[in-house]
N, C-alpha and C. Protein backbone atom coordinates (compact mmCIF):
# COMPACT_ATOMS: atom_id res chain seq x y z
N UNK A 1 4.32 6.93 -22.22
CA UNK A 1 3.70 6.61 -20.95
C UNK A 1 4.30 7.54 -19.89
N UNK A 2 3.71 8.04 -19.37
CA UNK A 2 3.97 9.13 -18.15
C UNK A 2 3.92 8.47 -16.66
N UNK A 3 5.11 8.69 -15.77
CA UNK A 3 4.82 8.42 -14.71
C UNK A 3 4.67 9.19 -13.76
N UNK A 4 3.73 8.26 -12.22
CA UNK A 4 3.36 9.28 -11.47
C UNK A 4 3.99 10.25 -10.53
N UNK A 5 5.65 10.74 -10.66
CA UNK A 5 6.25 11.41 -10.69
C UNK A 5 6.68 12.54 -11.27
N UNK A 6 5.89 12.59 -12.21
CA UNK A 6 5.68 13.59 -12.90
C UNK A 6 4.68 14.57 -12.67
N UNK A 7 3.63 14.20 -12.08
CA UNK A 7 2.53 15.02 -11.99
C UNK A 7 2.21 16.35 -10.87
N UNK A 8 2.24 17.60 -11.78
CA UNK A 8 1.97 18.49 -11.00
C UNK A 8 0.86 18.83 -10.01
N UNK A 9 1.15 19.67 -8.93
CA UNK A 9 0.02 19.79 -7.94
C UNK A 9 -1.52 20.19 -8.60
N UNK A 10 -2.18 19.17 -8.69
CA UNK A 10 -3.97 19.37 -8.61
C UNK A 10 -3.93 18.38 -9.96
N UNK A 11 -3.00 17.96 -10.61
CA UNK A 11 -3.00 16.92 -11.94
C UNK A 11 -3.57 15.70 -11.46
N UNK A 12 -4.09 15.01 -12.34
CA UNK A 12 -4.75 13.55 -11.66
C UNK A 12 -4.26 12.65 -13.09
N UNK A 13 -4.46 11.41 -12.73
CA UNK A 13 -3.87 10.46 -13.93
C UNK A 13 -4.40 8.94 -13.10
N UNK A 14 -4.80 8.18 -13.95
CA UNK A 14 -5.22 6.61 -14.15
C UNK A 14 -3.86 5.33 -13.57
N UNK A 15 -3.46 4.75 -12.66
CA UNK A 15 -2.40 4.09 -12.99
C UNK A 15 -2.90 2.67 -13.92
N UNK A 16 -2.01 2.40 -14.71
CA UNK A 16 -1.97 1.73 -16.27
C UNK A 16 -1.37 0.05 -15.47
N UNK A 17 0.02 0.38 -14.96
CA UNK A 17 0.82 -0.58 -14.21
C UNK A 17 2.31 -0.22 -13.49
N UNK A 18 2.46 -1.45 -12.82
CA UNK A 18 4.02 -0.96 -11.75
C UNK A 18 4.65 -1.19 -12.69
N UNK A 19 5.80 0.01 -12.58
CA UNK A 19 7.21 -1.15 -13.18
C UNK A 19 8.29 -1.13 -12.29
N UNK A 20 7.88 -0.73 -10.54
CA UNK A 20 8.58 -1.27 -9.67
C UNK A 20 8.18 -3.07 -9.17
N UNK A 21 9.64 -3.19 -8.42
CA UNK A 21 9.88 -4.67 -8.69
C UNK A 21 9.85 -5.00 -6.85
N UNK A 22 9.56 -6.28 -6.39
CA UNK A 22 10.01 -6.64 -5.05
C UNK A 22 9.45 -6.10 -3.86
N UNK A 23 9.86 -5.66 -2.73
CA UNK A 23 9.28 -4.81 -1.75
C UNK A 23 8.37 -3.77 -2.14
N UNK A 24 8.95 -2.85 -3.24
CA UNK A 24 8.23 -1.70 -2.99
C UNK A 24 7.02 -1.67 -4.27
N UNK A 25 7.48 -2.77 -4.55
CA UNK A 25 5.65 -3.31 -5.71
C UNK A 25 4.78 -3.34 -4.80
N UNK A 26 5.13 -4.63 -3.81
CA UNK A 26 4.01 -4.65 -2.89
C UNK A 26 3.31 -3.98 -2.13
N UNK A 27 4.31 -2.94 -1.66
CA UNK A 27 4.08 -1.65 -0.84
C UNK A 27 3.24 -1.06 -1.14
N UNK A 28 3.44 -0.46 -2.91
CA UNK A 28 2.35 0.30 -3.76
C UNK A 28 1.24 -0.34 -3.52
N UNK A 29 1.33 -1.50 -4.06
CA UNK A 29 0.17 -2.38 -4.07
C UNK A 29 -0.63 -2.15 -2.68
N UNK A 30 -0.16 -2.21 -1.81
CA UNK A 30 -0.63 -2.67 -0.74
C UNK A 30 -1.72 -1.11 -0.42
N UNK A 31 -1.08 -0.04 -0.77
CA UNK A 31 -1.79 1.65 -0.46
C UNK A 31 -3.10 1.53 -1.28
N UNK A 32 -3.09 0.68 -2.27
CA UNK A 32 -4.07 1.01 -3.22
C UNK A 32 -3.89 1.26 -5.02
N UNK A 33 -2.80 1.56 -5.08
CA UNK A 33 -2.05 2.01 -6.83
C UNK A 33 -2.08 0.07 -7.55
N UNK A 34 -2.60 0.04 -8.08
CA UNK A 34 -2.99 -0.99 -8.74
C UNK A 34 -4.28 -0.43 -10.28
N UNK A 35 -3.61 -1.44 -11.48
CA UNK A 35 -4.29 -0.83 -12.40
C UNK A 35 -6.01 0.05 -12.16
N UNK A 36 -6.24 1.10 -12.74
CA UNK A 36 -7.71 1.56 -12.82
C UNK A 36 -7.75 2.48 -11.96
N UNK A 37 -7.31 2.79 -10.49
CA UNK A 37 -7.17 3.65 -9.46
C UNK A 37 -6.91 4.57 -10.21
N UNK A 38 -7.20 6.14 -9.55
CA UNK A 38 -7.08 7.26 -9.64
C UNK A 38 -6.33 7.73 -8.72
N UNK A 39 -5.29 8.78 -9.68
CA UNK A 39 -4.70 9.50 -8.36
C UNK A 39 -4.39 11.07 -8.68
N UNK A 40 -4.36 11.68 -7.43
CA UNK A 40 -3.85 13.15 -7.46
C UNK A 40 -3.33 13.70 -6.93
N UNK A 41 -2.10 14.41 -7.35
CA UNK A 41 -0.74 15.32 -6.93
C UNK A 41 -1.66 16.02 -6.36
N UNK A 42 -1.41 16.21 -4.69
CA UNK A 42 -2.01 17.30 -3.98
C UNK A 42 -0.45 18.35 -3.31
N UNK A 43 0.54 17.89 -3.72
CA UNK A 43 1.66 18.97 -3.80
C UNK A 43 2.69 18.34 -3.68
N UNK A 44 3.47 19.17 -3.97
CA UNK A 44 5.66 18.65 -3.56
C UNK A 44 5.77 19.28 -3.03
N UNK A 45 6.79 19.01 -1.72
CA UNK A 45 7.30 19.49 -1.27
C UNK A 45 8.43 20.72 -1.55
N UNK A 46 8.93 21.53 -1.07
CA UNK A 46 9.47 22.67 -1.62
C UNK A 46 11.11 21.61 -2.12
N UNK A 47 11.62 20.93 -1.60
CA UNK A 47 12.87 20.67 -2.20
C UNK A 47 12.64 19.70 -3.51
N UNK A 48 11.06 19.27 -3.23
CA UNK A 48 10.36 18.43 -4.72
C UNK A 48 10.53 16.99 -4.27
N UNK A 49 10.91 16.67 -3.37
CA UNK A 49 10.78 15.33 -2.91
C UNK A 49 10.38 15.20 -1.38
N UNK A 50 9.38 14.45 -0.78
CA UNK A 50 8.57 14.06 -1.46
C UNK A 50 7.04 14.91 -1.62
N UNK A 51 6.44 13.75 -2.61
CA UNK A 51 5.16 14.69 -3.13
C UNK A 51 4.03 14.27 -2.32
N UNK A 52 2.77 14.70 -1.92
CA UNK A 52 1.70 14.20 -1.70
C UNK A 52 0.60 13.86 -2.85
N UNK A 53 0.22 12.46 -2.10
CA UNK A 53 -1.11 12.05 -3.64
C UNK A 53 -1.91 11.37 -2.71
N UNK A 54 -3.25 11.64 -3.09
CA UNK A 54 -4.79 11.23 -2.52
C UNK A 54 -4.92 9.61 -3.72
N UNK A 55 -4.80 8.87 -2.90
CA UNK A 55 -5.11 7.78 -3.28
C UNK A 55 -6.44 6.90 -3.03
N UNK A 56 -7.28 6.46 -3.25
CA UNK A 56 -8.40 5.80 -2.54
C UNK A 56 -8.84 6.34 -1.34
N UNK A 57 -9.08 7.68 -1.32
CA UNK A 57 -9.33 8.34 -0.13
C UNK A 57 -8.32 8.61 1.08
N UNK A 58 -6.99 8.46 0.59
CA UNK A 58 -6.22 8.29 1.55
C UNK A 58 -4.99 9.69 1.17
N UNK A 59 -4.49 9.91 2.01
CA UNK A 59 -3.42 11.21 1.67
C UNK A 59 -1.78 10.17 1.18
N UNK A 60 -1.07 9.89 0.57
CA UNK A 60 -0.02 9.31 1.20
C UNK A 60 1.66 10.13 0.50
N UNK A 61 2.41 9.99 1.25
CA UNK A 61 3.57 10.72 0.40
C UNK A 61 4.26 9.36 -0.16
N UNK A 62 4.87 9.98 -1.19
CA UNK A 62 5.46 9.45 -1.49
C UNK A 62 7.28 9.31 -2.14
N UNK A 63 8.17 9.05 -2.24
CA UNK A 63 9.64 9.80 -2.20
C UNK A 63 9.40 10.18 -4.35
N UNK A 64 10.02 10.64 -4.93
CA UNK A 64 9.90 10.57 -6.21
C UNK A 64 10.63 9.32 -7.05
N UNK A 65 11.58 8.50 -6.24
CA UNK A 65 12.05 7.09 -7.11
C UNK A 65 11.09 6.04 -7.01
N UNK A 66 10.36 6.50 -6.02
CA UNK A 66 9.32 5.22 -5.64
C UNK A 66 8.57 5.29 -6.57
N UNK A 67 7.79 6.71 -7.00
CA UNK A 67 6.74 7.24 -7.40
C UNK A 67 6.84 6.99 -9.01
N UNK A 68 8.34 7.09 -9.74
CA UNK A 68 8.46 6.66 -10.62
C UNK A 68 8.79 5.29 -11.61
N UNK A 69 8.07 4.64 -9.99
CA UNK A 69 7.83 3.33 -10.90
C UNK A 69 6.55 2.59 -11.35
N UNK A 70 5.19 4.17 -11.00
CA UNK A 70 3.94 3.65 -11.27
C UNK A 70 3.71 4.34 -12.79
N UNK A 71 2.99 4.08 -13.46
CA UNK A 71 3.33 4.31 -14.74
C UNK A 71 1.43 4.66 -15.13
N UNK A 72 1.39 5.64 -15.72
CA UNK A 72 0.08 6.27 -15.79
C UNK A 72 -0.78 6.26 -17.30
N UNK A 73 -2.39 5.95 -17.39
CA UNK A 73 -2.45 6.30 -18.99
C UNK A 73 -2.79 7.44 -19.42
């Protein structure tokens, strides 16, 4: 299972499920990353944290510990 921290600029991937816990479940949750959504690395930043991803029509960054707790199929 690949997470969405991994994904290079213009890559897209399915999220599957969180395996973040507490605040920042909900958080995700709350942008849109919930099973079936689509998403896409629209770049990293030059030090690689954080990345940008187009979520439900939306731009959002995200840090890469956060990012690696959405889990992709």
């Amino acid at each position: 299972m690949r997470s969405l921290n991994t994904l290079k600029k213009g890559e897209t991937g399915v999220v599957q499920n969180l395996g973040a816990a507490g605040a920042i479940r909900r958080r995700l949750q709350d942008i849109g990353l919930i099973p079936g959504t689509q998403v896409q690395c629209l770049g990293v930043s030059p030090m690689g944290d954080p990345a940008a991803y187009f979520i439900r029509g939306a731009v959002i960054a995200l840090r890469g510990e956060d990012a690696a707790g959405v889990f992709l199929e």
